[in-house]
Protein backbone atom coordinates (compact mmCIF):
# COMPACT_ATOMS: atom_id res chain seq x y z
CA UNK A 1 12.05 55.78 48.92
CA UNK A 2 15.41 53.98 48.14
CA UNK A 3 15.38 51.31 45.25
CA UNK A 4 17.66 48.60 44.73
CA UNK A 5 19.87 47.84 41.59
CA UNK A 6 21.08 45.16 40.38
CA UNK A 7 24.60 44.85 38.68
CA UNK A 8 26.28 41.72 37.12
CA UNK A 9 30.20 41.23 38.49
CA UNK A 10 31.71 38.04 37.34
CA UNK A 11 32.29 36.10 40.39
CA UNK A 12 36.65 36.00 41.02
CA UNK A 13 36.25 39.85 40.23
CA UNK A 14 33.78 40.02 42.78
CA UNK A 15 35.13 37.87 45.12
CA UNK A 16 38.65 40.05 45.14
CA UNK A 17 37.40 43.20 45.16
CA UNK A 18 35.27 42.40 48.29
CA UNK A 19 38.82 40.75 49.92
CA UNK A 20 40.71 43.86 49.00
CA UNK A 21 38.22 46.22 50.64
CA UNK A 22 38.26 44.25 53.28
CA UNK A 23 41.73 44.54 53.93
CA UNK A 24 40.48 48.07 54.48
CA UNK A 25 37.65 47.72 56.18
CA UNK A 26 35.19 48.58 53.44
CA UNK A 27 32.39 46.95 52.23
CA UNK A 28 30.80 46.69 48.98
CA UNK A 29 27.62 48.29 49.43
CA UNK A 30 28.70 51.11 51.19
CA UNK A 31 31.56 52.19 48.39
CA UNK A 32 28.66 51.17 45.47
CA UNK A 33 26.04 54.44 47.67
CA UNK A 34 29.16 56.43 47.76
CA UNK A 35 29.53 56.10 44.02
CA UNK A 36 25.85 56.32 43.34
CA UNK A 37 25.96 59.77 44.76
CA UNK A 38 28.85 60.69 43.09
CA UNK A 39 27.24 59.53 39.78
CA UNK A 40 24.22 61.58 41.09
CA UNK A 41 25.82 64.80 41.79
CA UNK A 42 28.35 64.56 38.52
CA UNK A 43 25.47 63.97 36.19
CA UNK A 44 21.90 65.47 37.82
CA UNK A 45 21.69 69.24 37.50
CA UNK A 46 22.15 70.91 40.74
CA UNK A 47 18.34 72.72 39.93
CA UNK A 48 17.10 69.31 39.84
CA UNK A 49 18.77 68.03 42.95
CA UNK A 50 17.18 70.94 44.81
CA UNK A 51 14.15 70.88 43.67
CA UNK A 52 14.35 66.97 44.48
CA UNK A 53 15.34 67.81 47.84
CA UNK A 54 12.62 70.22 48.31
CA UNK A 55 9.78 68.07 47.53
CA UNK A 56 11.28 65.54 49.84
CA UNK A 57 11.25 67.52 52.93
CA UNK A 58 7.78 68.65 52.04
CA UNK A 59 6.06 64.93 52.20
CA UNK A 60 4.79 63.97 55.24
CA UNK A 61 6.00 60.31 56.17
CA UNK A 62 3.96 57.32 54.57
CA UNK A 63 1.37 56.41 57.26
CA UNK A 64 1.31 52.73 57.90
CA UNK A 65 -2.22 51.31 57.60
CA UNK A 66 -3.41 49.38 60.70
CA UNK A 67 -5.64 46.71 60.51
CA UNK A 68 -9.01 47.13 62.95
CA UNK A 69 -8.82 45.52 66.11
CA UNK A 70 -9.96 42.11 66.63
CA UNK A 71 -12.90 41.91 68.89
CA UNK A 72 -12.86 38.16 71.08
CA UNK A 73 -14.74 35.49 70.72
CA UNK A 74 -16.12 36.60 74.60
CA UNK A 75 -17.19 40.11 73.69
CA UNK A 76 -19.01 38.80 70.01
CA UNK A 77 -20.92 36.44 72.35
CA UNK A 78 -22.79 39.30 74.46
């Protein structure tokens, strides 16, 4: 499950960084998951990120719960 963070920029510092990367073809949230991981690898013990890693691939994707059908007014009636 991914979460979302929040970080404060002040807005010209914002507004040229996203210019200059794209001039490059970047974009923001792409180079800020690229520097998550980074952060992730640099400062998470590689132990950790294993074990991490294994207990992902061992859960079974979250089931979506489906709501009964709805019978029709017509088939209620008889």
């Amino acid at each position: 499950m991914k979460k979302s963070v929040a970080v404060s920029v002040e807005a010209e510092k914002l507004a040229a960084l996203e210019m200059y990367l794209g001039q490059k073809n970047m974009k923001l949230p792409e180079e800020l998951e690229k520097f998550s991981e980074q952060l992730y690898q640099k400062y998470v013990p590689s132990n950790v990120r294993e074990f991490i890693e294994l207990t992902a691939a061992k859960k079974p994707p979250r089931k979506t719960k489906t709501a009964p059908p709805i019978e029709s007014e017509n088939q209620s009636e008889q």
